[in-house]
N, C-alpha and C. Protein backbone atom coordinates (compact mmCIF):
# COMPACT_ATOMS: atom_id res chain seq x y z
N UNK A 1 -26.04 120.70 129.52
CA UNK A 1 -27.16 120.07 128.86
C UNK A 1 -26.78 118.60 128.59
N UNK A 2 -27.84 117.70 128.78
CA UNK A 2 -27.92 116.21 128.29
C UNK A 2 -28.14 115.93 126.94
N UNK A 3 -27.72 114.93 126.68
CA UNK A 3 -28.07 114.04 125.01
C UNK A 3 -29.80 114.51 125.13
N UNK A 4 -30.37 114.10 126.26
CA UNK A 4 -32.41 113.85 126.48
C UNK A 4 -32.30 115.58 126.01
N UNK A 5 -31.93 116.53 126.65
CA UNK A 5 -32.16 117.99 126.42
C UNK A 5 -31.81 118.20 124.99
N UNK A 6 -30.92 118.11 124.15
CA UNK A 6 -30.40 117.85 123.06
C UNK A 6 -31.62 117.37 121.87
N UNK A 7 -31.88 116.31 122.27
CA UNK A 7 -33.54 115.66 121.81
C UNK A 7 -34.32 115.97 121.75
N UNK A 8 -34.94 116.55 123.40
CA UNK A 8 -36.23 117.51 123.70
C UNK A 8 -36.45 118.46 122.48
N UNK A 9 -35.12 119.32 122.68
CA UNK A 9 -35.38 121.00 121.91
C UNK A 9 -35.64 120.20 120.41
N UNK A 10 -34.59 119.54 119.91
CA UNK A 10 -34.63 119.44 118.34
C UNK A 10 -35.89 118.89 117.76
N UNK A 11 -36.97 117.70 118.76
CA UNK A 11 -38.10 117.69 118.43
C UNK A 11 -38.90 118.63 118.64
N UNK A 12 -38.77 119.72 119.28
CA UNK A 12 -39.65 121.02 119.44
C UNK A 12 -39.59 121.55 118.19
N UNK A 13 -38.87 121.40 117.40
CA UNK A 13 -39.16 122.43 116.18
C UNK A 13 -40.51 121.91 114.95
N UNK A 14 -41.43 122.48 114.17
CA UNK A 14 -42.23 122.14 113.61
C UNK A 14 -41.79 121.32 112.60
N UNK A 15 -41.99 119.87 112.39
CA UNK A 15 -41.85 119.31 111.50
C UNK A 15 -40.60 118.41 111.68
N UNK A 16 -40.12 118.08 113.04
CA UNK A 16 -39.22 117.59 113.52
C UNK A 16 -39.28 115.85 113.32
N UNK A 17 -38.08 115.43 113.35
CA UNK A 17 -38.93 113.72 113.21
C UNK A 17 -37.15 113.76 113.58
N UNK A 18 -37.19 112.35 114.58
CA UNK A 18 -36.14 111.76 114.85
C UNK A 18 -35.50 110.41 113.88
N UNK A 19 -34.29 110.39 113.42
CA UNK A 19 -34.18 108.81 112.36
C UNK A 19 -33.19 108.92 113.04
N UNK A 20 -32.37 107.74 112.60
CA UNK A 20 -30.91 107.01 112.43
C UNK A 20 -30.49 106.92 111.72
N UNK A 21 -28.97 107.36 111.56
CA UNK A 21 -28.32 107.19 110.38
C UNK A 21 -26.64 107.14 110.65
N UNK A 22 -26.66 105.59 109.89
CA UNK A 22 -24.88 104.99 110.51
C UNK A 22 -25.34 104.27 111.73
N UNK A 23 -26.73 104.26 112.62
CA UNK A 23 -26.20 104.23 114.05
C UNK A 23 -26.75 104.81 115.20
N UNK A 24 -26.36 106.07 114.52
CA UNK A 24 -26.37 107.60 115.28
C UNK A 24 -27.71 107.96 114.71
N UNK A 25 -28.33 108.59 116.22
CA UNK A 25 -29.80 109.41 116.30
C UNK A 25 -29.31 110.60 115.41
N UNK A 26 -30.19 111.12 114.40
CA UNK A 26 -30.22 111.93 113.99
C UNK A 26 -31.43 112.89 114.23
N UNK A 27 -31.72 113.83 113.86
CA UNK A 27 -33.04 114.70 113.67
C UNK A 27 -33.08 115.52 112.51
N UNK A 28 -34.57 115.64 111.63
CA UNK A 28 -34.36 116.28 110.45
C UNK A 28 -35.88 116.45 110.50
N UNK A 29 -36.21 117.15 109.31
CA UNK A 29 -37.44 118.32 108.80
C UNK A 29 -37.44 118.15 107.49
N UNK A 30 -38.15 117.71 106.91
CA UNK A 30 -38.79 117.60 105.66
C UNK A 30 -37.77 116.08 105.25
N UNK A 31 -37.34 115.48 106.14
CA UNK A 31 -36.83 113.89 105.80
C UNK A 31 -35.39 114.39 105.34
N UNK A 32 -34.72 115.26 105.54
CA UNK A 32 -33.51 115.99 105.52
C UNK A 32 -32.62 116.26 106.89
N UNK A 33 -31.53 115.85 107.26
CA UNK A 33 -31.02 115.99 108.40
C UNK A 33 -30.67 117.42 108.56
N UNK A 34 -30.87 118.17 109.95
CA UNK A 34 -30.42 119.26 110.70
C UNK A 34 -29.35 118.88 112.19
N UNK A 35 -29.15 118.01 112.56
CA UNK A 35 -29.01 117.61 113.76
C UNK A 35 -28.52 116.28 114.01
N UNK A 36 -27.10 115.75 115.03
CA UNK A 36 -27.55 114.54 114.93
C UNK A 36 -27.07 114.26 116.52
N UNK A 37 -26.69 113.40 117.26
CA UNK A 37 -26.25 112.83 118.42
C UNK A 37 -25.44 112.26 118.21
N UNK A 38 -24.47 111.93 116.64
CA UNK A 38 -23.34 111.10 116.64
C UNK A 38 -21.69 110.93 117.14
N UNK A 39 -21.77 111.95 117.88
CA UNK A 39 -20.61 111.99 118.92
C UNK A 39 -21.24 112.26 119.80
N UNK A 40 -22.10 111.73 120.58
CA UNK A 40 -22.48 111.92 121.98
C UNK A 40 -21.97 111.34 122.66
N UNK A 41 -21.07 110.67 122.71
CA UNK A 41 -19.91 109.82 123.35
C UNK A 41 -18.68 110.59 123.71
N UNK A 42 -18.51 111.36 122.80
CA UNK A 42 -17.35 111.97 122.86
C UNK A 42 -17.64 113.49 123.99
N UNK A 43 -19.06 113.67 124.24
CA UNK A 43 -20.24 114.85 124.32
C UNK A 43 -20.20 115.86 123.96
N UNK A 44 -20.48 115.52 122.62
CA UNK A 44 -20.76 116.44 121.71
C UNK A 44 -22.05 116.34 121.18
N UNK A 45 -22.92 116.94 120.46
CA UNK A 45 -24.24 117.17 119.74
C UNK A 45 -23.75 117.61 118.34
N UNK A 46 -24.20 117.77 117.11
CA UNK A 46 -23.69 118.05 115.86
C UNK A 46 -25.47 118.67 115.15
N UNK A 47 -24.23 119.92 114.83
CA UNK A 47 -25.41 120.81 113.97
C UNK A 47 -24.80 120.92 112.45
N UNK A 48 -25.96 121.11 111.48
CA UNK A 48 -25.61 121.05 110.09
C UNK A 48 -25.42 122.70 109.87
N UNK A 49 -24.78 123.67 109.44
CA UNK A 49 -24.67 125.11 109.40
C UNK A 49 -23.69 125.09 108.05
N UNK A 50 -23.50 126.36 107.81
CA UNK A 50 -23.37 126.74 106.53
C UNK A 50 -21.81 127.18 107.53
N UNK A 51 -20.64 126.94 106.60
CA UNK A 51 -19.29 127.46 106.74
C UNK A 51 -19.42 128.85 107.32
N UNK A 52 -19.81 129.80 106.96
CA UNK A 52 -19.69 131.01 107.28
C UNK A 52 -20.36 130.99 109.05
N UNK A 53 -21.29 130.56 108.99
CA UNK A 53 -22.45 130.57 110.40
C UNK A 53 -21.37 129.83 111.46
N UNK A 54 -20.40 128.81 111.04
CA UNK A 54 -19.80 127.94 111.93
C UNK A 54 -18.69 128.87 112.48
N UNK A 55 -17.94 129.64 111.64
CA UNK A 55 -16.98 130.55 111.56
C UNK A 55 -17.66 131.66 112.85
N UNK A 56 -18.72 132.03 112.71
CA UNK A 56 -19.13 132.94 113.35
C UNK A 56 -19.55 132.88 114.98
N UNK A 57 -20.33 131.20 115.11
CA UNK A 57 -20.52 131.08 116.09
C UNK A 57 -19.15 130.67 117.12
N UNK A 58 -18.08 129.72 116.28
CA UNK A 58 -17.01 129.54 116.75
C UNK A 58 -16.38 131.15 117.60
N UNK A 59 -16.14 132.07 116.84
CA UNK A 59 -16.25 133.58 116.87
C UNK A 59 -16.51 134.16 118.41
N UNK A 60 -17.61 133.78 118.34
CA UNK A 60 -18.29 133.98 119.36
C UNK A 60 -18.25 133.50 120.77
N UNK A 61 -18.22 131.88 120.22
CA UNK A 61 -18.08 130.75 121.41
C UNK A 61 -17.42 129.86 121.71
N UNK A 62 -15.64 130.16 121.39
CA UNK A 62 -14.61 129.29 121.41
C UNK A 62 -15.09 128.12 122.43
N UNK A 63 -15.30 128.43 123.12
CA UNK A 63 -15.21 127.31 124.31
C UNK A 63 -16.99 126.27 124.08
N UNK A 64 -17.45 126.97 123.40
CA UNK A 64 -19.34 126.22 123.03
C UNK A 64 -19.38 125.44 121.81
N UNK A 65 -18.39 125.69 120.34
CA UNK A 65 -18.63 125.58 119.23
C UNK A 65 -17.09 125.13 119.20
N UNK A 66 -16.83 123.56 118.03
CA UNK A 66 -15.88 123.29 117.24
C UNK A 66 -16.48 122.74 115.85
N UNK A 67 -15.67 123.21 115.08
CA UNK A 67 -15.71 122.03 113.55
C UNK A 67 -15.50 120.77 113.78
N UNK A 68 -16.70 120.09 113.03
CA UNK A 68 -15.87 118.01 113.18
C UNK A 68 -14.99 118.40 112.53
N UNK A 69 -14.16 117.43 112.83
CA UNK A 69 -12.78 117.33 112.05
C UNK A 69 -13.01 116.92 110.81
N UNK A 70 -12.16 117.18 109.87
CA UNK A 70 -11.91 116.87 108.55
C UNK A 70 -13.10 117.61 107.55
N UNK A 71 -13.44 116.90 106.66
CA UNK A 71 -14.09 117.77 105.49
C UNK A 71 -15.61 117.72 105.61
N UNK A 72 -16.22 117.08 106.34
CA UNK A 72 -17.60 117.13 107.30
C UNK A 72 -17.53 118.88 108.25
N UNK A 73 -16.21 119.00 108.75
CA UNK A 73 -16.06 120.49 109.56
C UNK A 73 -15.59 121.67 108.31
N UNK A 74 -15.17 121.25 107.34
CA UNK A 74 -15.17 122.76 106.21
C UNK A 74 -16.36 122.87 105.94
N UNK A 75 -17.37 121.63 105.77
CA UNK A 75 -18.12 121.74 105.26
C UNK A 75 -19.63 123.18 105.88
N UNK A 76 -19.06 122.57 107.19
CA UNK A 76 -20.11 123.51 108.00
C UNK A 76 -20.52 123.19 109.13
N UNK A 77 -20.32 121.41 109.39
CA UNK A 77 -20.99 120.63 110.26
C UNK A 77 -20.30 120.80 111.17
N UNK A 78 -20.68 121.22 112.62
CA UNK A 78 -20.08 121.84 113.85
C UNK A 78 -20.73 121.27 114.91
N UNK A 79 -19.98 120.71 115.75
CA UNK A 79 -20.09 120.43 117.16
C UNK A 79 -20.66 121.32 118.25
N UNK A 80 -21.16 121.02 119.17
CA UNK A 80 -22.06 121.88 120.42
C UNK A 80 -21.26 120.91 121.91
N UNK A 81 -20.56 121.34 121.81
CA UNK A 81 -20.14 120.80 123.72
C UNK A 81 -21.31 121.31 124.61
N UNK A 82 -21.85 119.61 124.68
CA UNK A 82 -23.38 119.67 125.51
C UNK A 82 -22.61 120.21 127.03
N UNK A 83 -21.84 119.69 127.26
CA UNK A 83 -21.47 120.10 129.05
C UNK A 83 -21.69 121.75 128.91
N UNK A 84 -21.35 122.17 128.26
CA UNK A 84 -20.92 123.72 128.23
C UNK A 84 -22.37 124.53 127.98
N UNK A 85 -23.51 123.84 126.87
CA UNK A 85 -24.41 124.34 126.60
C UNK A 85 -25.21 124.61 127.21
N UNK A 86 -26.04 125.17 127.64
CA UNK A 86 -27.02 126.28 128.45
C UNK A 86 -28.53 126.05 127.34
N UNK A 87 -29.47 126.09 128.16
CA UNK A 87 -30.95 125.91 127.41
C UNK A 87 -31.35 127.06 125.79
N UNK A 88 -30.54 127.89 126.37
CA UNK A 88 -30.69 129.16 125.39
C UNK A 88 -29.99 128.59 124.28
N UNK A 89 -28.16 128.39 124.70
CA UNK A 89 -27.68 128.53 123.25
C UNK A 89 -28.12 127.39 122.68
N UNK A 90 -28.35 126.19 123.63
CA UNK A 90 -28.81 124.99 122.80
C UNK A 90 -29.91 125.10 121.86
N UNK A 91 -30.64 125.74 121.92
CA UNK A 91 -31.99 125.91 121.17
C UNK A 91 -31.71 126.66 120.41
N UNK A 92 -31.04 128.07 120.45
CA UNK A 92 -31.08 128.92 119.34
C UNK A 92 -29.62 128.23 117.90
N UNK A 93 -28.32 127.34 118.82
CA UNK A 93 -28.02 126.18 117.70
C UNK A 93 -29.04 125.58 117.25
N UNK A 94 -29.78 124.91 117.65
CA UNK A 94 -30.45 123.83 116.92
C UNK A 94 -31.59 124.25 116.20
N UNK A 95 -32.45 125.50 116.64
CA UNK A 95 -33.06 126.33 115.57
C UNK A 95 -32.18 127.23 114.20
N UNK A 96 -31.39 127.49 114.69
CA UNK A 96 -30.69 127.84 113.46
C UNK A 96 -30.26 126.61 112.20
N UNK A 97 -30.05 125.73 112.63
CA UNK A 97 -29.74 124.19 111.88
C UNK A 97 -30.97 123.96 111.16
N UNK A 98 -32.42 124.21 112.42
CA UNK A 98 -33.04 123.42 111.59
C UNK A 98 -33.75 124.28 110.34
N UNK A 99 -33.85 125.73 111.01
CA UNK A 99 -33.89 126.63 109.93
C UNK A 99 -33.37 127.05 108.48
N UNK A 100 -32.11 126.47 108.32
CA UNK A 100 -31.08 126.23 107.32
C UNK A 100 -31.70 125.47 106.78
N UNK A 101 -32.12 124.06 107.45
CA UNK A 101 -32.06 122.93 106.38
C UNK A 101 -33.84 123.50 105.61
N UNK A 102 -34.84 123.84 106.65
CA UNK A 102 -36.56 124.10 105.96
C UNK A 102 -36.27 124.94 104.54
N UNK A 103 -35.19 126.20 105.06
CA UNK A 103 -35.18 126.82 103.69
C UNK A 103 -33.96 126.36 102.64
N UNK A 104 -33.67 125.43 102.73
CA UNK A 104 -33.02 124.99 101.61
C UNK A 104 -33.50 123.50 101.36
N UNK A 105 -34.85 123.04 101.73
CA UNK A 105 -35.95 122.51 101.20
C UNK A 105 -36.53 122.91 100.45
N UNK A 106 -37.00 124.44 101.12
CA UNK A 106 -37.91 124.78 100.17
C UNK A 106 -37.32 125.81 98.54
N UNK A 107 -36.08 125.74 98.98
CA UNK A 107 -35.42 125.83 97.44
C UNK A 107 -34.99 124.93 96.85
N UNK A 108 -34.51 123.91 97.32
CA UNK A 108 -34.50 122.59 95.95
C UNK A 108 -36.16 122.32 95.65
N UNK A 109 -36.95 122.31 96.41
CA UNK A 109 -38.64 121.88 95.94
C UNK A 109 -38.81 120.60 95.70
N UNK A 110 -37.28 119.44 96.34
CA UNK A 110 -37.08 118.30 96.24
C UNK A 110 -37.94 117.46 97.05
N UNK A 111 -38.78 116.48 96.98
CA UNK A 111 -39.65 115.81 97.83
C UNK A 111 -38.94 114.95 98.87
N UNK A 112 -39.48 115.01 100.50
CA UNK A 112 -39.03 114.52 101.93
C UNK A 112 -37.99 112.82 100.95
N UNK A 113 -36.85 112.67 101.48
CA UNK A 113 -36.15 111.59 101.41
C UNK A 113 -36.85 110.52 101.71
N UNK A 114 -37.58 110.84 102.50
CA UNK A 114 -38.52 109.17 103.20
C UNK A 114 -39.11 108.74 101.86
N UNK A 115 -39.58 110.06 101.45
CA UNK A 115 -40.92 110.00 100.22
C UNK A 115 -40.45 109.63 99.34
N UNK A 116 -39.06 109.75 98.51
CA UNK A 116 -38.83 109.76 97.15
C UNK A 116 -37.18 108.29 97.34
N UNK A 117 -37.69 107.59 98.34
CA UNK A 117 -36.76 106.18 98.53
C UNK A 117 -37.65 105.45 98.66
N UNK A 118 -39.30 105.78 98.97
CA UNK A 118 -40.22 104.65 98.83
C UNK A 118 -40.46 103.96 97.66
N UNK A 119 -40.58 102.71 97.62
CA UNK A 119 -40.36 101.84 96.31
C UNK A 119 -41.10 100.58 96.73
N UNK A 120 -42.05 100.27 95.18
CA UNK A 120 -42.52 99.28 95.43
C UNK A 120 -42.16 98.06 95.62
N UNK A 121 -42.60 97.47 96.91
CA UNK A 121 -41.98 96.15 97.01
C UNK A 121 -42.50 94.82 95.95
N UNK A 122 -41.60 94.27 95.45
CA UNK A 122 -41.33 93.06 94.02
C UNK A 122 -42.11 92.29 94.88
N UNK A 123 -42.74 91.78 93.68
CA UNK A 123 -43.67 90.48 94.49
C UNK A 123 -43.00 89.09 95.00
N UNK A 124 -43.54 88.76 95.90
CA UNK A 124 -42.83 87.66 96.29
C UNK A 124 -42.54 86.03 95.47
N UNK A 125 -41.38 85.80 95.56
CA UNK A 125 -41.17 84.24 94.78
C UNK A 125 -41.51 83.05 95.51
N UNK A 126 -42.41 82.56 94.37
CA UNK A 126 -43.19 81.19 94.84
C UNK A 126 -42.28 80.07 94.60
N UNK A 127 -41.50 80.30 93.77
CA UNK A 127 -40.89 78.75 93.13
C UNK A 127 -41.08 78.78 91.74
N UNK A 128 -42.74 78.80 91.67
CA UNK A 128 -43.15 78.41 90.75
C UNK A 128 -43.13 80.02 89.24
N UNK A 129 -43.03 79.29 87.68
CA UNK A 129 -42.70 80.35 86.99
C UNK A 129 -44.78 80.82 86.94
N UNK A 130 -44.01 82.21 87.33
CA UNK A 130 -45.80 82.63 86.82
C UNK A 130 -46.05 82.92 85.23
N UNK A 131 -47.43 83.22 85.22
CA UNK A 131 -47.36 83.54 83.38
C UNK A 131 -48.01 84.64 83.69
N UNK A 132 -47.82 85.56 82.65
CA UNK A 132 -48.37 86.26 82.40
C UNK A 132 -48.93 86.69 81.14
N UNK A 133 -49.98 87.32 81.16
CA UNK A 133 -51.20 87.59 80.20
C UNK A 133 -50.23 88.76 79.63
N UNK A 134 -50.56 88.84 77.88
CA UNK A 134 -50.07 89.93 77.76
C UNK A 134 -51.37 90.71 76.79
N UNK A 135 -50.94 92.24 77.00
CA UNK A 135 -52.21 93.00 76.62
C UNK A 135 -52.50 93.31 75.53
C-alpha cells in the first residue's frame, strides 16, 4: 500500500477530515486525531490504539505492526509498514483507530478541537487611542 491508499481509506471513514500537525498529514474525526502520515518517509503510516490493541495486533502481525519508539509507542501509538499492508489490513487498522478515537469523543462529550480553539479575533490597531463609551 501507498501513503495515497493510506489517505484514500482514512478519509472513507464518516466524519473524516484531513489536518496537519508538526508538518505531518494527519487524519481525525470529531477534530481529534486517529491517524497520521508522519513517518511516511521512513514508510510507515501511524495509528492511535489503546496499549492493549497494539500488543495484540503486534501478536498477530510481527512483520505488519511496530510501536513508535519511545513513550508515544507505550502509549499505544503504532506503526503500519505500508509496503507490507494489504487493502484489508489497512482499513480494518485504520477503522479500528478511527473507531477508538469516535468513542472516546463521545465519552469526554468534549467539543471538536477546531471548535473550542476558535477565538475571537482582537480588533485591529489603528494607531490611534480609541474611546470608549461606557454603559
Amino acid at each position: 500500500m501507498t501513503p495515497s491508499d493510506f489517505r484514500r481509506i482514512a478519509l472513507s471513514f464518516e466524519g473524516a477530515e484531513e489536518g496537519s500537525h508538526m508538518g505531518a498529514m494527519d487524519f481525525r474525526v470529531g477534530g481529534r486525531i486517529f491517524a497520521t502520515l508522519a513517518s511516511v518517509k521512513e514508510g510507515y503510516g501511524n495509528l492511535m490504539i489503546t496499549p492493549e490493541l497494539q500488543a495484540e495486533f503486534i501478536a498477530e502481525r510481527p512483520e505488519l505492526f511496530l510501536p513508535i519508539h519511545g513513550g508515544w509507542g507505550r502509549m499505544g501509538m503504532t506503526h503500519i509498514r505500508l509496503a507490507v499492508a494489504d487493502e484489508d489490513s489497512l482499513r480494518g487498522a485504520l477503522h479500528t483507530a478511527w473507531r477508538l478515537r469516535v468513542e472516546k469523543n463521545a465519552k469526554t462529550g468534549k467539543k471538536p478541537a477546531s471548535v473550542a480553539k476558535t477565538r475571537i479575533p482582537a480588533p485591529k490597531k489603528t494607531g490611534k487611542r480609541e474611546k470608549f463609551k461606557r454603559t
